[in-house]
Protein backbone atom coordinates (compact mmCIF):
# COMPACT_ATOMS: atom_id res chain seq x y z
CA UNK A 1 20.33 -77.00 36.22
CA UNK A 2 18.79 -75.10 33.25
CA UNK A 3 18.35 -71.17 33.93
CA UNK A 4 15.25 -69.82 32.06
CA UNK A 5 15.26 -65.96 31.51
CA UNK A 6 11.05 -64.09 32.02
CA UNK A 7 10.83 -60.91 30.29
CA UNK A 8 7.46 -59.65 30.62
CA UNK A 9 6.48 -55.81 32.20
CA UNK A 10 3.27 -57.68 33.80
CA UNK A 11 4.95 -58.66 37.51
CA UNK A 12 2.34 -61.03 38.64
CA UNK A 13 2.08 -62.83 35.37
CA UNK A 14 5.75 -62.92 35.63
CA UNK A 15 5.80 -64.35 39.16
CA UNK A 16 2.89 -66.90 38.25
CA UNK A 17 5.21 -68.00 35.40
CA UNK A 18 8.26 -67.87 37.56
CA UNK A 19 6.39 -70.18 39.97
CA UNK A 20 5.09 -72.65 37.01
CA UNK A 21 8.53 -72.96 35.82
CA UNK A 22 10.42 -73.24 39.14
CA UNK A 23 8.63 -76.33 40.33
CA UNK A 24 9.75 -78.09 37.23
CA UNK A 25 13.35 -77.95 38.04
CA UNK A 26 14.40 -74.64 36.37
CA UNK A 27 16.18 -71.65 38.27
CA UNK A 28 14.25 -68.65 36.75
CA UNK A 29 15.50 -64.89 36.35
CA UNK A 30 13.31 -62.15 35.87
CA UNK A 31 13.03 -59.13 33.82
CA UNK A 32 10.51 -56.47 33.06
CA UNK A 33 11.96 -54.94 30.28
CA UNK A 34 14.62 -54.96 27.37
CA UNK A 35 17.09 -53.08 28.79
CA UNK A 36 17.15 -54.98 32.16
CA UNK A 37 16.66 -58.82 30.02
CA UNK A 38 19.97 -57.51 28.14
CA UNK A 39 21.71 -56.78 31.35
CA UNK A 40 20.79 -60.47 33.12
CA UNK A 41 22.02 -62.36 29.62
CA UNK A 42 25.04 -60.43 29.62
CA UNK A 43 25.69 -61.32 33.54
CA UNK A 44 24.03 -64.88 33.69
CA UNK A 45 24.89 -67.86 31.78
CA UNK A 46 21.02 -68.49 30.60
CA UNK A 47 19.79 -71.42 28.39
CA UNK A 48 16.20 -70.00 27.63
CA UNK A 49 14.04 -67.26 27.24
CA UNK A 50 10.39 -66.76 27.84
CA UNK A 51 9.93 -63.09 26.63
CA UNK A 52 6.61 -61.08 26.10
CA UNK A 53 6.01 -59.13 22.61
CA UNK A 54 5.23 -55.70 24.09
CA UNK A 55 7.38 -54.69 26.33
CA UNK A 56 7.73 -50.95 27.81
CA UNK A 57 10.79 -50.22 25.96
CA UNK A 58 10.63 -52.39 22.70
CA UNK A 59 8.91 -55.27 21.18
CA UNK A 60 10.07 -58.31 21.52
CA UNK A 61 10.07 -59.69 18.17
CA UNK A 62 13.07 -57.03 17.76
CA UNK A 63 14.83 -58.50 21.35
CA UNK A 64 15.19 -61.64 19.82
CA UNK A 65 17.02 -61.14 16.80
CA UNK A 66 19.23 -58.66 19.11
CA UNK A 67 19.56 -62.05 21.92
CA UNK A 68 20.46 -64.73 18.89
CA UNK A 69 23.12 -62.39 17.11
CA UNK A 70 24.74 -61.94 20.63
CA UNK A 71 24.04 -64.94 22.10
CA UNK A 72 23.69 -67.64 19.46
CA UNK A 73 23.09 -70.83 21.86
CA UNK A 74 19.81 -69.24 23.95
CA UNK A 75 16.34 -69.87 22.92
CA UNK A 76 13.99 -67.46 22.66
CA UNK A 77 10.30 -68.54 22.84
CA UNK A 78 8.05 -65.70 22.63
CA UNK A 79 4.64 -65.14 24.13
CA UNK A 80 1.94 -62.30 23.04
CA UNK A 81 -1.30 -61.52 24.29
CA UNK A 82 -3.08 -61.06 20.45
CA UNK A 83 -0.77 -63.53 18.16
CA UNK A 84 -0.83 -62.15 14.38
CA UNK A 85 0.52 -63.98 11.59
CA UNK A 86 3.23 -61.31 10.64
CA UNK A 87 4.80 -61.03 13.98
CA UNK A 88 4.64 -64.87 14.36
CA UNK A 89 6.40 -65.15 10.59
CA UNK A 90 9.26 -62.25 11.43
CA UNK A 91 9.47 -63.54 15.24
CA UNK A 92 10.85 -67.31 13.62
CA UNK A 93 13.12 -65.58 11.15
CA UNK A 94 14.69 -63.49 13.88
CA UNK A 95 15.66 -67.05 15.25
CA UNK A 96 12.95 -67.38 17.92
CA UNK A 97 12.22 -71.35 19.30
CA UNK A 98 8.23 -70.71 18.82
CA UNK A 99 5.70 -68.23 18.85
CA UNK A 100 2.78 -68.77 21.28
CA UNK A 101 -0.47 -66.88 22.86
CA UNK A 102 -0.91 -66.44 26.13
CA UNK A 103 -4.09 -67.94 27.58
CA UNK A 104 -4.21 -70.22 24.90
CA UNK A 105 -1.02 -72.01 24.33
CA UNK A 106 0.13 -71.89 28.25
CA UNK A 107 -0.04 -75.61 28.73
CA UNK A 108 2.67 -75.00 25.77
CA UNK A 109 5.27 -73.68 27.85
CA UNK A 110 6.51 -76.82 30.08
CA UNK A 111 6.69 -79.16 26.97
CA UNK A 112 8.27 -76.24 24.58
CA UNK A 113 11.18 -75.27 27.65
CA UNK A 114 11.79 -79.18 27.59
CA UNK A 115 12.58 -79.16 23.91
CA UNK A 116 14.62 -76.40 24.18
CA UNK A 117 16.57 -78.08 27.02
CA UNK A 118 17.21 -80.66 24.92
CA UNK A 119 18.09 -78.74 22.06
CA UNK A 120 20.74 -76.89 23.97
CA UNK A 121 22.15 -79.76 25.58
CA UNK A 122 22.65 -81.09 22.22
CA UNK A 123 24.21 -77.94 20.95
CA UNK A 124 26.47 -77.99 24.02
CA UNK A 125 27.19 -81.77 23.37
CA UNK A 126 28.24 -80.49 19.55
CA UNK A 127 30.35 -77.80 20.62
CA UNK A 128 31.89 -80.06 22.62
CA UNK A 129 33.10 -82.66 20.62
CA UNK A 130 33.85 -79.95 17.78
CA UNK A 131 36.19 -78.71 20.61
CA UNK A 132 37.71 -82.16 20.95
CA UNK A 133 38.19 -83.33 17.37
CA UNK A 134 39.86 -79.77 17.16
CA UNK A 135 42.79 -80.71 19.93
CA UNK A 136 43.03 -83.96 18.83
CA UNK A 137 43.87 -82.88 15.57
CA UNK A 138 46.05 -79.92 16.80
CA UNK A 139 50.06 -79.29 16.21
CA UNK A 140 50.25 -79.63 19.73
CA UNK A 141 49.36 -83.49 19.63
CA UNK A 142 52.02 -84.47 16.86
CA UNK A 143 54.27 -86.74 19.03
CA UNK A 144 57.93 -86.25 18.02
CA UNK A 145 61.25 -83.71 19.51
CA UNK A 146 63.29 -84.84 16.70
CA UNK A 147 64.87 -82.08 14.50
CA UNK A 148 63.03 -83.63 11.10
CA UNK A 149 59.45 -83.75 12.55
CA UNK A 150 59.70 -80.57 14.37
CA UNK A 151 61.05 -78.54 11.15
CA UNK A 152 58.04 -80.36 9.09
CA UNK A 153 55.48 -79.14 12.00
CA UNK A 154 57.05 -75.52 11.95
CA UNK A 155 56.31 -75.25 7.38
CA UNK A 156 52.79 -76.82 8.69
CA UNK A 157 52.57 -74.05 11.13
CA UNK A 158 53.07 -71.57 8.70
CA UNK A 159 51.40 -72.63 5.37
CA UNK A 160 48.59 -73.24 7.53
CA UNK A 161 46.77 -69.74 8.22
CA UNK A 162 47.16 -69.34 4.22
CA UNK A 163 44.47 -70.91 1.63
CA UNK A 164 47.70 -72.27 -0.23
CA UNK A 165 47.61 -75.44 -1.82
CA UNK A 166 49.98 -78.12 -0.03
CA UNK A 167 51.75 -81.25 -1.25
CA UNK A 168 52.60 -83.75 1.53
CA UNK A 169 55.21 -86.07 0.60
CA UNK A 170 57.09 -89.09 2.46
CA UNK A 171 56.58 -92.77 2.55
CA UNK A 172 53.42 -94.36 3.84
CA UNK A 173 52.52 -94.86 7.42
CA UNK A 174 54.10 -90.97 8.05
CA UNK A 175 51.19 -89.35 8.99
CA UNK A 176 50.22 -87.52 5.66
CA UNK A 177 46.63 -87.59 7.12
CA UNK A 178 47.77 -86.41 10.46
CA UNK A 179 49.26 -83.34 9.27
CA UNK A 180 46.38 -82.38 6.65
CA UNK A 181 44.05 -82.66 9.62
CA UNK A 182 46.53 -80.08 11.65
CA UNK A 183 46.73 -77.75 9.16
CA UNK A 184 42.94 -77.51 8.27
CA UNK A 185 42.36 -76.68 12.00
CA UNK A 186 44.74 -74.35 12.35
CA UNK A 187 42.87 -72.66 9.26
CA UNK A 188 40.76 -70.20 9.09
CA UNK A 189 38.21 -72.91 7.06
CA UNK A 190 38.53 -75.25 10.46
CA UNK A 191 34.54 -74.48 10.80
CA UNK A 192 33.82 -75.95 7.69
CA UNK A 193 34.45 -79.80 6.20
CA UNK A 194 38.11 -81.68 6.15
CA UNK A 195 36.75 -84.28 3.50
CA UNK A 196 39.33 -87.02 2.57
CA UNK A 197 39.66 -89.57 0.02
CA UNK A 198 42.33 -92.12 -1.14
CA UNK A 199 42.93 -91.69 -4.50
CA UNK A 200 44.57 -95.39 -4.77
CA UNK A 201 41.01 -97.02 -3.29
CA UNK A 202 39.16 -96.03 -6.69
CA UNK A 203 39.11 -96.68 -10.29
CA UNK A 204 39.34 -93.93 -12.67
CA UNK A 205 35.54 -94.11 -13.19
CA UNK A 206 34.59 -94.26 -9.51
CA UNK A 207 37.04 -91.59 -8.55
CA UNK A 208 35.63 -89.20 -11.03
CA UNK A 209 31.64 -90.05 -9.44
CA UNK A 210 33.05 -89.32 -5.62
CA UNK A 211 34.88 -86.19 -6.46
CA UNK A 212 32.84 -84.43 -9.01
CA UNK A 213 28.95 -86.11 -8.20
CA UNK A 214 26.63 -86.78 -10.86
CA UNK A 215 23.18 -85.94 -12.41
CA UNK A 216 20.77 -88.28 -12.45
CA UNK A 217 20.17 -90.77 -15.42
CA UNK A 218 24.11 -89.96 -15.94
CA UNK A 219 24.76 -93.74 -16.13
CA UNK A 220 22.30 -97.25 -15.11
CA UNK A 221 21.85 -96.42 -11.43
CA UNK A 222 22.21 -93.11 -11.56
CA UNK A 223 18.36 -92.51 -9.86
CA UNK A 224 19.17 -88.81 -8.29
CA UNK A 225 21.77 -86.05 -8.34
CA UNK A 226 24.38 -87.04 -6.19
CA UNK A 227 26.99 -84.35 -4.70
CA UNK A 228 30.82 -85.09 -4.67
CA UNK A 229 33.49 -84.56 -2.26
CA UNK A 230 34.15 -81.08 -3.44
CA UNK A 231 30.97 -80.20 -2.87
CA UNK A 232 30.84 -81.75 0.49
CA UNK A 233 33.95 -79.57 1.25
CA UNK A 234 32.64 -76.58 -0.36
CA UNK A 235 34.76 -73.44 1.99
CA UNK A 236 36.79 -76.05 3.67
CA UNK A 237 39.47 -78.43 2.96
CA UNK A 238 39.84 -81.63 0.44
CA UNK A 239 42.71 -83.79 1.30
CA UNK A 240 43.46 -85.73 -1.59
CA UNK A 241 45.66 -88.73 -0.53
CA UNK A 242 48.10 -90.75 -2.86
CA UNK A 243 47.27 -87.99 -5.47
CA UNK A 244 49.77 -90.01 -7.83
CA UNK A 245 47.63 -92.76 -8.63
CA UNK A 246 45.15 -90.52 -10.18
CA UNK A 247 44.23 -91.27 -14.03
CA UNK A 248 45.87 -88.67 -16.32
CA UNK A 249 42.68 -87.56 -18.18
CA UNK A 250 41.27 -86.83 -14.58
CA UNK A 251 44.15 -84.88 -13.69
CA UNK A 252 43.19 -82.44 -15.97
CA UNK A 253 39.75 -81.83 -14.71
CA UNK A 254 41.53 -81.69 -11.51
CA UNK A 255 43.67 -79.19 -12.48
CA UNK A 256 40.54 -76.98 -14.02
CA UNK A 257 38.71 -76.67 -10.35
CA UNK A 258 42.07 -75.94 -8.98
CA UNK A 259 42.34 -72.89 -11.58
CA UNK A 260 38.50 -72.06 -11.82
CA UNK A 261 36.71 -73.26 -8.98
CA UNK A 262 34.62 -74.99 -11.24
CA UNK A 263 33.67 -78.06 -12.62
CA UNK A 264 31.25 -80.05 -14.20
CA UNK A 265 29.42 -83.09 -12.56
CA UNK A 266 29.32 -86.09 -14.52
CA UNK A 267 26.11 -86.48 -16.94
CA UNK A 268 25.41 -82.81 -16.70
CA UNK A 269 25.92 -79.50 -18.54
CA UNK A 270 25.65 -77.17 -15.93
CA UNK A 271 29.00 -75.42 -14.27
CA UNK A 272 29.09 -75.79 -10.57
CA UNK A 273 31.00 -73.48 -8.76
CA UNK A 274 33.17 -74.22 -5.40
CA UNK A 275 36.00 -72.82 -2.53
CA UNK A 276 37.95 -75.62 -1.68
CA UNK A 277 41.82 -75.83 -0.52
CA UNK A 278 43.58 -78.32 -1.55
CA UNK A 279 45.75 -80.33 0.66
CA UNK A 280 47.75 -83.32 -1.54
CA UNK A 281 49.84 -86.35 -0.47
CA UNK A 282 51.76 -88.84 -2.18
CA UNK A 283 54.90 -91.62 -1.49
CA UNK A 284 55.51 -91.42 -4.93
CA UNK A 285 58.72 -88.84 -6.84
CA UNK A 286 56.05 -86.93 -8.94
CA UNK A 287 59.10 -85.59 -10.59
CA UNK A 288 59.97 -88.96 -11.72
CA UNK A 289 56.40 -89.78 -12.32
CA UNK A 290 56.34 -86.44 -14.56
CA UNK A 291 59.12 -88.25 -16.97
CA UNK A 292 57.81 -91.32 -17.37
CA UNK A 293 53.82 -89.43 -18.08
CA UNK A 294 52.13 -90.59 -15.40
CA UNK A 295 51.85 -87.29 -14.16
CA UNK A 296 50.55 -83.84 -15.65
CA UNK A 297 53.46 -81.38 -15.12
CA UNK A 298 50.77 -78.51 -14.76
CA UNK A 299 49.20 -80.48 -12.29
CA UNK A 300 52.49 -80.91 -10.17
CA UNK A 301 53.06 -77.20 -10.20
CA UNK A 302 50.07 -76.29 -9.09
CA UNK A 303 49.82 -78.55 -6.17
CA UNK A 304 53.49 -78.31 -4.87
CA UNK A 305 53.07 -74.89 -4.16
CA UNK A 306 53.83 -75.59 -0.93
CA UNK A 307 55.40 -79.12 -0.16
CA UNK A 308 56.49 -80.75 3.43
CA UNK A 309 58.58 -83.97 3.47
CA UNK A 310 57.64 -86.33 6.16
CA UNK A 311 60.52 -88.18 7.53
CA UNK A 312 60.53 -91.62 7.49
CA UNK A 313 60.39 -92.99 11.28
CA UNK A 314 63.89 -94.64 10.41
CA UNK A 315 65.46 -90.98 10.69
CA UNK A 316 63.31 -90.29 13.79
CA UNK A 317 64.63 -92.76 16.52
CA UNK A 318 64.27 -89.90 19.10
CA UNK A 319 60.37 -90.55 18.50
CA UNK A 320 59.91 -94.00 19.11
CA UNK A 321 59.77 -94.12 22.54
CA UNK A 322 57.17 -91.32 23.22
CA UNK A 323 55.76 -92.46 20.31
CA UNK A 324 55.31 -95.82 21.56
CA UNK A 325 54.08 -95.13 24.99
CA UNK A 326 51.43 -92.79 23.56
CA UNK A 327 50.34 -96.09 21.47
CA UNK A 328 50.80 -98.27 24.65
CA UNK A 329 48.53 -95.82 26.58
CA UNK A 330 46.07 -95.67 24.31
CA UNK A 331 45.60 -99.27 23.35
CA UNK A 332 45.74 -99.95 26.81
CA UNK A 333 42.51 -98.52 27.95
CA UNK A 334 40.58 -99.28 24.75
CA UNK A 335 41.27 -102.57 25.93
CA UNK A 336 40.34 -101.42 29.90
CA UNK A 337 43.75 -102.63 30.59
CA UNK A 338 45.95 -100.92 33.09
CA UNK A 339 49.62 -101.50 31.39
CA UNK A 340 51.84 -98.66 32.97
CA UNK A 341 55.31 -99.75 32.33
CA UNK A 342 57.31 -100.70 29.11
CA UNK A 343 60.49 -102.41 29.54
CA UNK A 344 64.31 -101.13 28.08
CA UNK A 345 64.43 -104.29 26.29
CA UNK A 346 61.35 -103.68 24.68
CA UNK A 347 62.10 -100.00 23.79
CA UNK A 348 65.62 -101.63 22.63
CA UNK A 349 63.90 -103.66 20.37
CA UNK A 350 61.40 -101.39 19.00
CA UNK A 351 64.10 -98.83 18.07
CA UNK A 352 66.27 -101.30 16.49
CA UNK A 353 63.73 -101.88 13.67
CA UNK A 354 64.24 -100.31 10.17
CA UNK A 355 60.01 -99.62 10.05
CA UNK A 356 59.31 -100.17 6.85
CA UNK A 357 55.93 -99.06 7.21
CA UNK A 358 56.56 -96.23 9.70
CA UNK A 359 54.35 -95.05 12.46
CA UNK A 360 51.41 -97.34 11.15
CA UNK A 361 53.20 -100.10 11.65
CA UNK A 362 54.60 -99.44 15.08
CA UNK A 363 51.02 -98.53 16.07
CA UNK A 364 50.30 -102.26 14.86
CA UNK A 365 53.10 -103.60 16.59
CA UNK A 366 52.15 -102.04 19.94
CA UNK A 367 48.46 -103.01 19.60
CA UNK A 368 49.31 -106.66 18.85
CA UNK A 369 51.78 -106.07 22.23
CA UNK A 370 48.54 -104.72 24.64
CA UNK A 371 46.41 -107.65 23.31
CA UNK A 372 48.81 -109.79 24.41
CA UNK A 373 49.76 -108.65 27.41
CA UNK A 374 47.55 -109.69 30.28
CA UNK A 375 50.37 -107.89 33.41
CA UNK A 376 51.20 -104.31 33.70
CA UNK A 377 54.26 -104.61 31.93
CA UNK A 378 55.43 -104.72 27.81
CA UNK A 379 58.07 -107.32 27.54
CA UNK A 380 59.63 -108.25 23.95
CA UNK A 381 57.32 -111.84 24.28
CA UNK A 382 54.77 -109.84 22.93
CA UNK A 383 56.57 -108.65 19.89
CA UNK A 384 56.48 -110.43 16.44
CA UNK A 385 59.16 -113.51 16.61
CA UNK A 386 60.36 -112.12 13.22
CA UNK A 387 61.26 -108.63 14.92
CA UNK A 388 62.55 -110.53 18.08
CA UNK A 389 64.94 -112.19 15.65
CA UNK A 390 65.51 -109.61 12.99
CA UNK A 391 69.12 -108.76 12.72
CA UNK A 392 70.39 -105.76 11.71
CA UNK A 393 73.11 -103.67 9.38
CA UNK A 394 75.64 -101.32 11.13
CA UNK A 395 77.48 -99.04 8.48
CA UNK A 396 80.23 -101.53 8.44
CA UNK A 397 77.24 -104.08 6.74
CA UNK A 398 77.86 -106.35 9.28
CA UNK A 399 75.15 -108.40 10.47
CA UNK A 400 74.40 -107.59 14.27
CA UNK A 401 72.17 -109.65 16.33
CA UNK A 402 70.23 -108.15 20.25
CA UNK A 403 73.10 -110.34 22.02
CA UNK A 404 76.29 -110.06 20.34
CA UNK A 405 78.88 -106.70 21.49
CA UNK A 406 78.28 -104.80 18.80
CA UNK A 407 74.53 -104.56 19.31
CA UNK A 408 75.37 -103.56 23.22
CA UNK A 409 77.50 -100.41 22.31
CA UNK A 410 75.29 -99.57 20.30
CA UNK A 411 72.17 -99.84 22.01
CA UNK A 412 74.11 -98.18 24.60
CA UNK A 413 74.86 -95.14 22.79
CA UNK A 414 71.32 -94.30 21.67
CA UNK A 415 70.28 -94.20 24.69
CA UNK A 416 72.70 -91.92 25.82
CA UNK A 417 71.99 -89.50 22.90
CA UNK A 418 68.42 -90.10 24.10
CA UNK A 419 69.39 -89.11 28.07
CA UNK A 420 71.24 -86.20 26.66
CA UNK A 421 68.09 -85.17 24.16
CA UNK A 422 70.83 -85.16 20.90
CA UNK A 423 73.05 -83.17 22.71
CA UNK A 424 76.18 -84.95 21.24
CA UNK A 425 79.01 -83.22 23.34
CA UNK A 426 77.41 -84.05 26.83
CA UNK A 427 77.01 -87.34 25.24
CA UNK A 428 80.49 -88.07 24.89
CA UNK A 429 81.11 -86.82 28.44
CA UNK A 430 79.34 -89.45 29.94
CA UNK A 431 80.54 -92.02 27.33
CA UNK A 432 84.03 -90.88 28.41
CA UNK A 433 85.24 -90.96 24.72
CA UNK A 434 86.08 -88.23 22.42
CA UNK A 435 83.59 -86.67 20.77
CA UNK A 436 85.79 -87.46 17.34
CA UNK A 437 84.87 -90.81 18.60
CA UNK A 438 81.45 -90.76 19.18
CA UNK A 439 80.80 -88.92 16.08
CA UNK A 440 82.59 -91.93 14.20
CA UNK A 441 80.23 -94.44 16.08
CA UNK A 442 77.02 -92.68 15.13
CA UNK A 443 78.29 -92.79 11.66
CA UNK A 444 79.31 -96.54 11.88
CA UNK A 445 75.79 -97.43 13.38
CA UNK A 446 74.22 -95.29 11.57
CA UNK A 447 72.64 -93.89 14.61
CA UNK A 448 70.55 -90.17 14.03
């Protein structure tokens, strides 16, 4: 239910209104003058406002811009007995919902209190879901205990509540994204835009249009002025994703905003000025890049002020399970299936893969698994036959296969570094080998 605040110094217009409102569904406080309407807003968790202009100790038009600078989300509507055009002009810059007469515009009041029901509920709705994007993107959600992931989330951490630029590096299917999104919300930019764009998906041409806009009649097409994505991100963030396929001519405009904060849109003369932090990624050695010119040295150094390496999943075997049964959970009621258990077997499997392509290709892998599965259990029938069947290299290069001995010992060991969370000396304890011993194995299989 929707509480709607009176302030008028009149009481039986006030209970009339009261009344009016009331039978449509509202619970209604009342007040008869500033100090006591500031005293019920500060104690009562009110939506709307109905407030008279002349009140006994101040005039409303003031009250309002006092309510919307302390309480941003309630609507004031405000009612006078002789409307003027001034007060009506000053009372909608001081943020008030309308301005309306009494006598006249009563039959106003239902339909206006409606509209500002649903314009709060909307607001609400917003905050909401700004609330959500903001955990799902948090620190907090980055799945992964293993020593690599947790060192890369602890830089993140830090480099985040500074506006310094940051180069993301690692192979693809990491979660370069992932991390760019963390760190912009643990910014102090996390009310403005995180704009992204993959710097691969364009040619040199197109890239140029979506970063930098252009002014109309700039090319055949070109009908209006069209912002680019560092406008759209103007005081937030501009995650610029596989930064090493950019053109080297536009790497040197690039590097001009990054010194300036300016730029020039294409077609046009004028200098547009922006705030924008810069948050880079690439799977590419820019230093290698840098030798062979493909890559502005200038550039590199002003990006990498800051760089995190994402490890490869590979070097993260720790993760795969959590990180699989967040996938599996997920999937799963997309799909409105109720899958609650994954087998060892599967786990085996899914831990004995090299992952090429990282987490984006497990995620793959465990979405092909829930579409296939119609119990409440992941087996390995639902995996790829070429992962069923891929073999793979211990140190020794020997070729191991899911059946052989070999595979067994040392499946068997990584899950007892997994029981033991890494700890290698409780490990061996329950191995009942030396730890010299153990330590060889890991080597020999290669085992993090």
């Amino acid at each position: 239910m929707k509480t709607v605040l009176i302030i008028d110094d009149e009481e039986k217009l006030r209970s009339l209104l009261t009344k009016i409102v009331s039978l449509e569904g509202y619970e209604v406080l009342q007040a008869g003058d500033c100090k006591t309407a500031l005293k019920k807003l500060e104690q009562n968790n009110i939506d709307a406002v109905l407030c008279d202009v002349k009140l006994p100790d101040g005039n409303g038009v003031d009250l309002c811009k006092e309510i919307k600078e302390k309480y941003p989300p309630v609507e004031v509507i405000l009612m006078t007995a002789y409307g003027n055009i001034p007060d009506g002009v000053q009372a909608i810059k001081n943020g008030a919902f309308d301005y309306i007469v009494k006598g006249d515009d009563n039959n106003k009041i239902i339909p206006l209190l409606s509209r500002v029901t649903e314009k709060v509920n909307l607001a609400k709705r917003v905050k909401q879901l700004e609330k959500q994007l903001g955990n799902k993107y948090a620190f907090e959600n980055i799945i992964g205990k293993s020593k690599s992931i947790q060192q890369a989330i602890e830089f993140a951490r830090k480099v985040a509540i500074t506006d310094t630029t940051v180069l993301l590096t690692g192979e693809t299917g990491t979660g370069k994204e992932v991390f760019a999104q963390a760190i912009h919300q643990e910014s102090a930019r996390n009310q403005y835009s995180f704009v992204a764009i993959n710097c691969a998906a364009f040619s040199k041409d197109l890239l140029e249009n979506e970063l930098f806009g252009h002014k109309a009649g700039a090319f055949t097409g070109a009908l209006k002025d069209q912002k680019g994505l560092f406008e759209e991100a103007n005081q937030g963030t501009l995650f610029l994703d596989e930064i090493g396929e950019m053109a080297l001519d536009l790497q040197a405009k690039l590097l001009r905003v990054l010194e300036t904060g300016t730029f020039i849109r294409v077609g046009d003369t004028k200098i547009t000025k922006v705030n924008v932090r810069i948050i880079a990624a690439t799977n590419r050695n820019l230093q290698q890049e840098i030798e062979a010119g493909h890559f502005r040295e200038d550039l590199y150094y002003r990006i990498s002020v800051f760089q995190i390496k994402l490890p490869p999943l590979r070097e993260r075997v720790l993760d795969i399970e959590p990180l699989a049964r967040h996938f599996v959970a997920m999937f799963a009621a997309r799909s409105n299936k109720k899958i609650n258990h994954v087998t060892d077997q599967y786990l085996a499997f899914l831990k004995n893969n090299t992952w090429k392509g990282n987490i984006r290709e497990l995620k793959n892998i465990i979405e092909r698994s829930v579409i296939l599965t119609d119990q409440d259990t992941i087996d390995i029938d639902s995996l790829p036959i070429d992962l069923q069947q891929k073999p793979m290299e211990s140190g020794a290069n020997t070729v191991l296969s899911a059946f052989d001995l070999s595979s067994v010992e040392r499946l068997h060991i990584q899950k007892v570094i997994n029981y033991t969370n890494g700890n290698k000396s409780e490990a061996a304890r329950l191995l009942n080998i030396a730890i010299t011993t153990l330590y060889r194995k890991l080597e020999e299989y290669k085992i993090q």
